[in-house]
C-alpha atoms as a PDB file:
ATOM      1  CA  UNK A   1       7.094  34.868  53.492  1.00  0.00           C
ATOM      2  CA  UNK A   2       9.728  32.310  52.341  1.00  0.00           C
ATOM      3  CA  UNK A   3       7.359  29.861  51.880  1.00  0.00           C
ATOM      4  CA  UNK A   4       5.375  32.495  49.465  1.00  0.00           C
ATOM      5  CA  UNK A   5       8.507  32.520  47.726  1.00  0.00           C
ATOM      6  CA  UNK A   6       9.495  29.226  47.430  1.00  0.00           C
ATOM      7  CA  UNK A   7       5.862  28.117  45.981  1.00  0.00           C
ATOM      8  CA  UNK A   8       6.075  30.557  43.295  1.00  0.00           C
ATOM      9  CA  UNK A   9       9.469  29.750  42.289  1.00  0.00           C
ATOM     10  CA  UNK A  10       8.586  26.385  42.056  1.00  0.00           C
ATOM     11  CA  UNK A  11       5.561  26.989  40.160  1.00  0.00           C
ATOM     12  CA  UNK A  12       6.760  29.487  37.933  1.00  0.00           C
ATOM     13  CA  UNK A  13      10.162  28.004  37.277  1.00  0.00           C
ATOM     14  CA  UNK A  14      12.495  24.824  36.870  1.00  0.00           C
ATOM     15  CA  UNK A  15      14.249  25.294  39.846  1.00  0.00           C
ATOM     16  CA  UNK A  16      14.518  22.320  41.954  1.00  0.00           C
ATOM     17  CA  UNK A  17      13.099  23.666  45.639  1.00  0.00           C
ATOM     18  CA  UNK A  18      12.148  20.337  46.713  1.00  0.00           C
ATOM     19  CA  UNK A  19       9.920  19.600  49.699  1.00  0.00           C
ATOM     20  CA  UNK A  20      11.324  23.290  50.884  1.00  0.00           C
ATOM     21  CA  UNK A  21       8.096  24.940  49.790  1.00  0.00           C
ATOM     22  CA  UNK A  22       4.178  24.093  51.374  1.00  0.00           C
ATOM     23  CA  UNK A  23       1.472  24.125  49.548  1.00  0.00           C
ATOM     24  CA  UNK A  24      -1.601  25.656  51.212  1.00  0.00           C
ATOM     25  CA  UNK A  25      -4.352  28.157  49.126  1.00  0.00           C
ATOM     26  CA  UNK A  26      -3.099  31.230  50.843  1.00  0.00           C
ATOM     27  CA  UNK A  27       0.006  31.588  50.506  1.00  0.00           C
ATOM     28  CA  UNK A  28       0.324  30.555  47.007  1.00  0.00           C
ATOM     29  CA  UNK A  29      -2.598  33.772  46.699  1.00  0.00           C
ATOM     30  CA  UNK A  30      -0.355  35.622  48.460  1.00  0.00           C
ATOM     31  CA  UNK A  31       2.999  35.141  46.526  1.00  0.00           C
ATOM     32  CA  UNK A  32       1.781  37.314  43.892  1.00  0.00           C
ATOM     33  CA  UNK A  33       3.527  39.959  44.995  1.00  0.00           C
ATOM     34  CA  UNK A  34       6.453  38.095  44.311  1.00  0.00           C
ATOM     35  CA  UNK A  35       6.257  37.574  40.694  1.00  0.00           C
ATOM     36  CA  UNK A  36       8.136  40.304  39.976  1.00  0.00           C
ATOM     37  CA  UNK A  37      10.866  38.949  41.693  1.00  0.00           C
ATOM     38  CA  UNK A  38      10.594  35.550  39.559  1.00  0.00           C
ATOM     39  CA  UNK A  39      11.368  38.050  36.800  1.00  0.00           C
ATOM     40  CA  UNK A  40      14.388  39.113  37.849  1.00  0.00           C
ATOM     41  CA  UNK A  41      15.694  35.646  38.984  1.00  0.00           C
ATOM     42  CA  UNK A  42      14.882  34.784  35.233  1.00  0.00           C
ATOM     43  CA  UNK A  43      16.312  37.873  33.560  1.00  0.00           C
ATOM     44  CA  UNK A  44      19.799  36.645  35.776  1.00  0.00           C
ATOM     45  CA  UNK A  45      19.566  33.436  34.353  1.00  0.00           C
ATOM     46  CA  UNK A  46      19.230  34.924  30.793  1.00  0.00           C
ATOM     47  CA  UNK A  47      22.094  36.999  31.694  1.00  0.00           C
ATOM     48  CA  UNK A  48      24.322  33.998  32.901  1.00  0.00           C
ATOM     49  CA  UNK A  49      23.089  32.648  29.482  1.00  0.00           C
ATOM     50  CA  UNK A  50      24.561  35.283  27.617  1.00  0.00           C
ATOM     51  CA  UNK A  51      27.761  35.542  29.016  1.00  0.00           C
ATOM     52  CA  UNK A  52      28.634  31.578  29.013  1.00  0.00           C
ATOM     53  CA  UNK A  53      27.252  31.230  24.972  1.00  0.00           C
ATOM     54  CA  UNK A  54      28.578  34.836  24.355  1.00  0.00           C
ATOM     55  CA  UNK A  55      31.813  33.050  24.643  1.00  0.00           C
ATOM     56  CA  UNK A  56      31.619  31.041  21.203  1.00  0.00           C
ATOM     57  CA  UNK A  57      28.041  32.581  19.759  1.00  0.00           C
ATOM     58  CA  UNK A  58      27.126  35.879  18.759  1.00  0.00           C
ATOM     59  CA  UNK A  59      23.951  37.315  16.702  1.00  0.00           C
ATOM     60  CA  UNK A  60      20.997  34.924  16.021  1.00  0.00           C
ATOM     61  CA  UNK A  61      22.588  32.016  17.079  1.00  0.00           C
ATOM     62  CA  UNK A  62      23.316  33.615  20.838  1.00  0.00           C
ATOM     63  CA  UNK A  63      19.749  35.424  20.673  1.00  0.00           C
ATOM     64  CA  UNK A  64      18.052  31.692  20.021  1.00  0.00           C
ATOM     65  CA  UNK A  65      19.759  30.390  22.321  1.00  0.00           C
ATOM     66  CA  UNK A  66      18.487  32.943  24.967  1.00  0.00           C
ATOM     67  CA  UNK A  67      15.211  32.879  24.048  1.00  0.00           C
ATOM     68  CA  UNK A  68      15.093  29.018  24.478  1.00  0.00           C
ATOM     69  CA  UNK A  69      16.803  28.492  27.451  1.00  0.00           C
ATOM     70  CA  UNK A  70      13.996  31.259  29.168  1.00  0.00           C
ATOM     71  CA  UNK A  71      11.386  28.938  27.842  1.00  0.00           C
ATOM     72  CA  UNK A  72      13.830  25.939  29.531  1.00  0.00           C
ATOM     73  CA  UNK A  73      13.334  28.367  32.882  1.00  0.00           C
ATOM     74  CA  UNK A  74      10.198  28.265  32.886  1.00  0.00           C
ATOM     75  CA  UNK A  75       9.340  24.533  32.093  1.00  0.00           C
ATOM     76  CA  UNK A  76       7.313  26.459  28.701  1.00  0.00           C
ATOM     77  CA  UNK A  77       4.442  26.709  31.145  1.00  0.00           C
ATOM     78  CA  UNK A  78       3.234  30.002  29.539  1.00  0.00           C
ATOM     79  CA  UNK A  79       3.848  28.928  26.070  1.00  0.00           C
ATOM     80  CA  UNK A  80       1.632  26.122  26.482  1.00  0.00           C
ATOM     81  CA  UNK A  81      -1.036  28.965  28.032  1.00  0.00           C
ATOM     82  CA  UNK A  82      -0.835  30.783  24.688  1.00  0.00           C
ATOM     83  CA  UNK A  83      -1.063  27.771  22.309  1.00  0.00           C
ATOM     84  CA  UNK A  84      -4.322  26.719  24.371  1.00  0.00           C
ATOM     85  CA  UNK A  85      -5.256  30.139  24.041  1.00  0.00           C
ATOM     86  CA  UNK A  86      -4.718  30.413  20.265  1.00  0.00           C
ATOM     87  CA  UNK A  87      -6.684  26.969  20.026  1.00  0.00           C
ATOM     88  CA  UNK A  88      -9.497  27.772  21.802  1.00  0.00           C
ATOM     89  CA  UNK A  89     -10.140  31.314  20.708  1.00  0.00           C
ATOM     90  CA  UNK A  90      -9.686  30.825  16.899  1.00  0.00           C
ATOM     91  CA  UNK A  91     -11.632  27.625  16.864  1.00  0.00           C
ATOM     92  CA  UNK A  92     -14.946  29.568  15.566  1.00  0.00           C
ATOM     93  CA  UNK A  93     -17.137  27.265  18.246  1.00  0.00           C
ATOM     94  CA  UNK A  94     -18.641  28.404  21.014  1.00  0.00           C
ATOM     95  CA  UNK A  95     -17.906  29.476  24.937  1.00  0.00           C
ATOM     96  CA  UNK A  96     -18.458  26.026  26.411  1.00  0.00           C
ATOM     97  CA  UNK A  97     -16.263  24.543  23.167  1.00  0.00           C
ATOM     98  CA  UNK A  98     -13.908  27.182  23.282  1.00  0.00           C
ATOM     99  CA  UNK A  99     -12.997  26.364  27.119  1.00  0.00           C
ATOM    100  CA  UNK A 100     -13.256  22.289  26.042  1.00  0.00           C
ATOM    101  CA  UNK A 101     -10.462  23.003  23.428  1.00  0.00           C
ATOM    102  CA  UNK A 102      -8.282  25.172  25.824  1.00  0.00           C
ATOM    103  CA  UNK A 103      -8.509  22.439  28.611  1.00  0.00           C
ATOM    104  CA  UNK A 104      -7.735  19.684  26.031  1.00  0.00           C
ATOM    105  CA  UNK A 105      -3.595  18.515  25.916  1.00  0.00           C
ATOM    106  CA  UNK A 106      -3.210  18.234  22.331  1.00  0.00           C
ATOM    107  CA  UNK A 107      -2.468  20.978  19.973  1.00  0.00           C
ATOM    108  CA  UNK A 108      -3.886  22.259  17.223  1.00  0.00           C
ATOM    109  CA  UNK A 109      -2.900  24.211  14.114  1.00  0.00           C
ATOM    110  CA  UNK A 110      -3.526  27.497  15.641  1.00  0.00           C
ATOM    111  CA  UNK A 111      -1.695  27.054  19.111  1.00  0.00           C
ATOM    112  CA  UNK A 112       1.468  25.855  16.780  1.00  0.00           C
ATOM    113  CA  UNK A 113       1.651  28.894  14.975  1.00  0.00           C
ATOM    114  CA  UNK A 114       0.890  30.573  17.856  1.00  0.00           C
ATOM    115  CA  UNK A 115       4.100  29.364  19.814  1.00  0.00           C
ATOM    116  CA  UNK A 116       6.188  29.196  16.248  1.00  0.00           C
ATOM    117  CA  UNK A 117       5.676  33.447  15.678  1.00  0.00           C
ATOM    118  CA  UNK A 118       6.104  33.909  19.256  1.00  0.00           C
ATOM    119  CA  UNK A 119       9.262  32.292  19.331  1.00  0.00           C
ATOM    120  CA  UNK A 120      10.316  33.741  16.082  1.00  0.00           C
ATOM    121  CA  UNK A 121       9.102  37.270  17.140  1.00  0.00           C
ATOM    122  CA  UNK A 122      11.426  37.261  20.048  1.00  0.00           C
ATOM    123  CA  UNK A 123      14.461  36.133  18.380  1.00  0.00           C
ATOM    124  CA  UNK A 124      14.072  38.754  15.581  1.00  0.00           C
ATOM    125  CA  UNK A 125      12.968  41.811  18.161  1.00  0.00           C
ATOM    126  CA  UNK A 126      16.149  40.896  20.282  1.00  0.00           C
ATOM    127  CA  UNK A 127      18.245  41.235  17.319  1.00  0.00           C
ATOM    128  CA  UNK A 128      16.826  44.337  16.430  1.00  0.00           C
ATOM    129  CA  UNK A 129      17.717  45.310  20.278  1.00  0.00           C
ATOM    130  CA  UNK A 130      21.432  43.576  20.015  1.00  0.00           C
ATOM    131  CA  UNK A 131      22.881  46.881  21.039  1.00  0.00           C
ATOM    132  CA  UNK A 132      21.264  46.916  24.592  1.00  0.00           C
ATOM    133  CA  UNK A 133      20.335  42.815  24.789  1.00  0.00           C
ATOM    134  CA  UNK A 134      21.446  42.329  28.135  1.00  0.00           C
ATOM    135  CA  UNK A 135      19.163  44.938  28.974  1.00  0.00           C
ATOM    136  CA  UNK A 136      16.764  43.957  27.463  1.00  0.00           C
ATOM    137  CA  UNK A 137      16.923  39.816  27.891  1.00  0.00           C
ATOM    138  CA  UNK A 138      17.113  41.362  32.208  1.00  0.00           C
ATOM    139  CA  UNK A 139      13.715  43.170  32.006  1.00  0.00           C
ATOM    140  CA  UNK A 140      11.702  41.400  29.639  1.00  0.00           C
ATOM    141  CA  UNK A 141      11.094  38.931  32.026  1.00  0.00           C
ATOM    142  CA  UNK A 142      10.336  40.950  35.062  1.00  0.00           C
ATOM    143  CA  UNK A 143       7.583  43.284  32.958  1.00  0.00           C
ATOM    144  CA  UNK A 144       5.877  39.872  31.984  1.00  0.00           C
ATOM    145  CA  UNK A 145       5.456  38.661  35.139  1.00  0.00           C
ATOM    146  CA  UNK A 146       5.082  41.454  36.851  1.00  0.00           C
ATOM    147  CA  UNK A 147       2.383  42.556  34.944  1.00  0.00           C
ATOM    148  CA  UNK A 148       0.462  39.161  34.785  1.00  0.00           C
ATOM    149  CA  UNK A 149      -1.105  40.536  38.334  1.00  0.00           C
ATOM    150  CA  UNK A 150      -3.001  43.044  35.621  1.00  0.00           C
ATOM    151  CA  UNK A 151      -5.075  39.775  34.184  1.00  0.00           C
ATOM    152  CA  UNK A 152      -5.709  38.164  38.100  1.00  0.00           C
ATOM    153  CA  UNK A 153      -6.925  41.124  39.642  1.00  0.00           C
ATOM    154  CA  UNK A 154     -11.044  42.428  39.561  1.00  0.00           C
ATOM    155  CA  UNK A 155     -11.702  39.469  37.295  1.00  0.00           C
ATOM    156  CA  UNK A 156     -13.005  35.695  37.367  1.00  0.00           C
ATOM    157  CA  UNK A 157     -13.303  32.591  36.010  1.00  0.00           C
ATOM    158  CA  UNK A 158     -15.863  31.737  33.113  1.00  0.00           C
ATOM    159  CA  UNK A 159     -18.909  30.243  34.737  1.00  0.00           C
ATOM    160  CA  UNK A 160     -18.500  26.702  36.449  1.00  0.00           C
ATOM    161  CA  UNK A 161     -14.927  26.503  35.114  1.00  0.00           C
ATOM    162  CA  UNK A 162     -11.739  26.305  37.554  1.00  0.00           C
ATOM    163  CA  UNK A 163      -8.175  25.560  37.804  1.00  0.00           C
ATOM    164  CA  UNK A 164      -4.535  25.666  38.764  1.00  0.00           C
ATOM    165  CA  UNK A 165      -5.183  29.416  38.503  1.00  0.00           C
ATOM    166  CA  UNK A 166      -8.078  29.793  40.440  1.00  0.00           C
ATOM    167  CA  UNK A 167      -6.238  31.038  43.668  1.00  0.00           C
ATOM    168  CA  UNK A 168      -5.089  34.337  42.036  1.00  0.00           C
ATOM    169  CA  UNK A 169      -8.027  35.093  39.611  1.00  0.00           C
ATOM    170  CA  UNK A 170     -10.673  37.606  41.270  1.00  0.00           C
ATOM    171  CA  UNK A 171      -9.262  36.647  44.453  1.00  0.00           C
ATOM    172  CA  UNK A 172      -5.763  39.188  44.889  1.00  0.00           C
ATOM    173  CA  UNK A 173      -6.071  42.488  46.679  1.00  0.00           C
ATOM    174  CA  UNK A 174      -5.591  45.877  44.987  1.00  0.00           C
ATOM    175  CA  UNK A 175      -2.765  46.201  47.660  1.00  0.00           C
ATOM    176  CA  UNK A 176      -0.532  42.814  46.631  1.00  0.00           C
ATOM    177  CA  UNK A 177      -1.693  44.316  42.586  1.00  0.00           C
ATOM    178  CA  UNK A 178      -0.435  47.497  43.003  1.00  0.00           C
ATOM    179  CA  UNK A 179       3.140  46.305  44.579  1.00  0.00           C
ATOM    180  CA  UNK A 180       3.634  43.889  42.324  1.00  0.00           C
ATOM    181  CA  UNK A 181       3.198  46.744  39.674  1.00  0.00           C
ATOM    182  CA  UNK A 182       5.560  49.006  41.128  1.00  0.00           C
ATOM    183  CA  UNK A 183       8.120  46.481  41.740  1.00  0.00           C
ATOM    184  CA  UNK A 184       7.574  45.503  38.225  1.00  0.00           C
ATOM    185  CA  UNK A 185       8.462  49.471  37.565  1.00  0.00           C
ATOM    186  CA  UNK A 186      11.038  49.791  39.905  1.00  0.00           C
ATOM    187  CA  UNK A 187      13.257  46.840  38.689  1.00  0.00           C
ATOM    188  CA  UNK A 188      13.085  47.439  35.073  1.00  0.00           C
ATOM    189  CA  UNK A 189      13.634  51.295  35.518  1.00  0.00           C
ATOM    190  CA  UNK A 190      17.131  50.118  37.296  1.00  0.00           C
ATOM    191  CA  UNK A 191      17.701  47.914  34.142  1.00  0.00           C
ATOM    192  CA  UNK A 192      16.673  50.412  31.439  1.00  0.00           C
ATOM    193  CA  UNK A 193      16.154  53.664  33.101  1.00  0.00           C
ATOM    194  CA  UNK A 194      13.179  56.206  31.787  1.00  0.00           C
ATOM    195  CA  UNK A 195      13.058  54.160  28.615  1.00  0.00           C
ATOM    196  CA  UNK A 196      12.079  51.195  30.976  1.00  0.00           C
ATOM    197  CA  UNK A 197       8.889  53.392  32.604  1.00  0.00           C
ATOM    198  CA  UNK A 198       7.870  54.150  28.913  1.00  0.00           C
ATOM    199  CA  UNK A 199       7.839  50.951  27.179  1.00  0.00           C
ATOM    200  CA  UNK A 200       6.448  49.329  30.753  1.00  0.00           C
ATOM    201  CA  UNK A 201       3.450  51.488  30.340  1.00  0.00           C
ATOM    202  CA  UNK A 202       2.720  50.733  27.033  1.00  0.00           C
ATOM    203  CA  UNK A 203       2.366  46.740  27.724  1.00  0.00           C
ATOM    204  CA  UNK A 204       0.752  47.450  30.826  1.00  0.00           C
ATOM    205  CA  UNK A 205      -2.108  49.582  28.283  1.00  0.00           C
ATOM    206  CA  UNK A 206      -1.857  46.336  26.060  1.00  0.00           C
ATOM    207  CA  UNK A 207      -2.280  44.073  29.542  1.00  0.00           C
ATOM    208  CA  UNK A 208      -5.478  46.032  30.064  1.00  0.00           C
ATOM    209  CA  UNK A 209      -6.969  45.391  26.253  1.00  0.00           C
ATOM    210  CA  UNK A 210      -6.274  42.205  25.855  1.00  0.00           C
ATOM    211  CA  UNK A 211      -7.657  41.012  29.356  1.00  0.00           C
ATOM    212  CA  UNK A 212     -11.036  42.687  27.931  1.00  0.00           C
ATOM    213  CA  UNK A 213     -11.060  41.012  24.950  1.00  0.00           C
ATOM    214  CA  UNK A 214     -10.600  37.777  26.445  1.00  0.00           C
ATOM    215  CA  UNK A 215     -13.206  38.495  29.010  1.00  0.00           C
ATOM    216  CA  UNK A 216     -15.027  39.110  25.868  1.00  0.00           C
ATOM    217  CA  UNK A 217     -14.773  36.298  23.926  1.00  0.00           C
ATOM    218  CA  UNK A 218     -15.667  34.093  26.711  1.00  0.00           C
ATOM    219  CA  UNK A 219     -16.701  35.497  29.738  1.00  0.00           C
ATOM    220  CA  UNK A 220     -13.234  35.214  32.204  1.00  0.00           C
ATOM    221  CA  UNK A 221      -9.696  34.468  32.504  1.00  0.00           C
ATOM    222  CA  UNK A 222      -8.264  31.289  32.427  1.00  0.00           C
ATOM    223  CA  UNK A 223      -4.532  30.535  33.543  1.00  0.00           C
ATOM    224  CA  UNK A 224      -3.940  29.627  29.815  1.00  0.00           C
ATOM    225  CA  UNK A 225      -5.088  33.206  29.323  1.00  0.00           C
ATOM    226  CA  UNK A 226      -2.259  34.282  31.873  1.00  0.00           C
ATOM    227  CA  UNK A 227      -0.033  32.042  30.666  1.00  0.00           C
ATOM    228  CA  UNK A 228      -0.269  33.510  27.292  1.00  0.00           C
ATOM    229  CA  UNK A 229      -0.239  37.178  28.407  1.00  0.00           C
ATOM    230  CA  UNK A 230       2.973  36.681  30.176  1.00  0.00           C
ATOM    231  CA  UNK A 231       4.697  35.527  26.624  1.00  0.00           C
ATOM    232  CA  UNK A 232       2.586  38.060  24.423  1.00  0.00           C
ATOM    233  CA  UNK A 233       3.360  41.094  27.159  1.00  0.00           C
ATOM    234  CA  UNK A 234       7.235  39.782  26.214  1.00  0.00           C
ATOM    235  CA  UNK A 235       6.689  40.336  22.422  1.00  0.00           C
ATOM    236  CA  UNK A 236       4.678  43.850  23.100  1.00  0.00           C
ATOM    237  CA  UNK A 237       7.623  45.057  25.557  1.00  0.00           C
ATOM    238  CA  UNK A 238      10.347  44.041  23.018  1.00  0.00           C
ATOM    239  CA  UNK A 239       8.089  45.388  19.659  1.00  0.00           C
ATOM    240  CA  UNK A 240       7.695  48.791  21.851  1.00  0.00           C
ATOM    241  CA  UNK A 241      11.582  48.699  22.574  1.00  0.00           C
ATOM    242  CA  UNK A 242      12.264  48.472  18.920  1.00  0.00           C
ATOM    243  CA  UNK A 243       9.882  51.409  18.386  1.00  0.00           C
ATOM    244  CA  UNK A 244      11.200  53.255  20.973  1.00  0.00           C
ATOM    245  CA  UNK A 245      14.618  53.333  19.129  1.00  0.00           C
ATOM    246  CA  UNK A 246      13.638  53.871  15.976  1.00  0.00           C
ATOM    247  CA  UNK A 247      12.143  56.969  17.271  1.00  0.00           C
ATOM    248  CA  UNK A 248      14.496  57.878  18.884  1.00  0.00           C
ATOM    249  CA  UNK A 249      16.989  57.501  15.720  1.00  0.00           C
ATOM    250  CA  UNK A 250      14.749  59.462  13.685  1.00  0.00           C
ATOM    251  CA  UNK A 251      14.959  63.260  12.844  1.00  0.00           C
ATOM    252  CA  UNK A 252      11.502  64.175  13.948  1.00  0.00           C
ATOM    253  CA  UNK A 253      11.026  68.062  12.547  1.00  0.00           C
ATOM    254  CA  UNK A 254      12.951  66.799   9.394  1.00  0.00           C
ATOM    255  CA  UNK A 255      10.322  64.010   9.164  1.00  0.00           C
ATOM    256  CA  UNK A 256       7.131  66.128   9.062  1.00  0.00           C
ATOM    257  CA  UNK A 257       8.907  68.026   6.996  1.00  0.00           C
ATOM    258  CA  UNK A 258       9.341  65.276   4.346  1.00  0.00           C
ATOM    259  CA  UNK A 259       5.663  63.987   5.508  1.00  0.00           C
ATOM    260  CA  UNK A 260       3.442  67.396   4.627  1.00  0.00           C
ATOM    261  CA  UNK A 261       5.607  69.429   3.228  1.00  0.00           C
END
């Protein structure tokens, strides 16, 4: 079980674990369960982040530097996942060309604006959330991993194609997919209470849409594809946080009144 750990934590983060952790197929399958867990490790580190810049920052400077030190956390892995994905899916070419373009190192103009409104979405969501950020900077990385298991699980790779995702994809069990879910659940309802179930369901409905589309546009999921759903899950948690409030700000029977009345 430590080994599971320690091979996700190494994969999924920066943090040094050395020679600690052995690779071998099976227990890097099974360490999906842990994911969740990554989430929280990284929603501490945002929190250590916060109190050390708090100290001299405040606003959009603190937020940006949050936001960029969790991309510093996780080596950008799944930032790199969605610019592939951006590439390869807005390239107008087809399946086989589409997977050539996601597998290929250089960027193109879509996966830079792809990584240049996620990074901008965050900072200006967070600062629409500045009231609860710590909150919020805590469980917005455990409902992204957490819910990647939602992209791995009764799926596959496109035909003939493989990779450094290939051990989870069509391959977990519903039983390491459902704990990883409720953990997922559990954790952020500690950090944000019943608001935390709500706006976890709603990216886990967007989790479910958006692995059918890309199964869609060509055939599978690809860890780019997971990479990007982990930083797109972030944005969709944060945009449904921001909704959440507003709602929750708003006057609702004085509203339809002004809307039909």
């Amino acid at each position: 079980m430590l080994n599971d750990f320690l091979l996700i934590l190494s994969f999924l983060t920066t943090i040094p674990v050395g020679r600690a952790a052995k690779y071998n197929e099976n227990s890097f399958r099974a360490s999906i369960v842990y994911f969740p867990l990554i989430g929280n490790i990284i929603g501490i580190l945002n929190y250590l982040v916060y109190i050390i810049f708090g100290l001299a920052f405040e606003g959009y400077l603190l937020i940006t530097f949050i936001v960029l030190s969790e991309f510093c956390f996780s080596g950008a892995l799944h930032l790199d996942g969605l610019a592939d994905t951006f590439d390869g899916f807005f390239s107008a070419r087809s399946t086989e060309k589409k997977l050539e373009i996601m597998k290929d190192s250089r960027i193109g103009t879509h996966g830079v604006l792809a990584i240049v409104f996620c990074v901008l979405f965050k900072i200006f969501l967070l600062y629409e959330l500045r009231d609860e950020l710590l909150f919020y900077i805590i469980a917005m990385p455990i409902v992204s991993r957490g819910l990647a298991s939602v992209f791995m699980y009764k799926t596959y790779y496109p035909a003939e194609h493989s990779g450094i995702a290939s051990p989870f994809i069509g391959k977990i069990s519903f039983t390491a997919f459902l704990t990883s879910i409720l953990l997922s659940v559990l954790f952020t309802f500690v950090v944000l209470k019943s608001a935390g179930i709500i706006l976890i369901f709603l990216t886990l409905i967007f989790n479910f849409n958006y692995k059918n589309y890309c199964i869609s546009k060509i055939g599978g999921i690809t860890g780019d594809i997971i990479g990007g759903g982990i930083e797109l899950s972030e944005i969709i948690f944060l945009l449904s946080g921001v909704i959440y409030k507003t709602l929750l700000g708003l006057d609702i029977v004085n509203w339809f009144r002004t809307l039909f009345l």
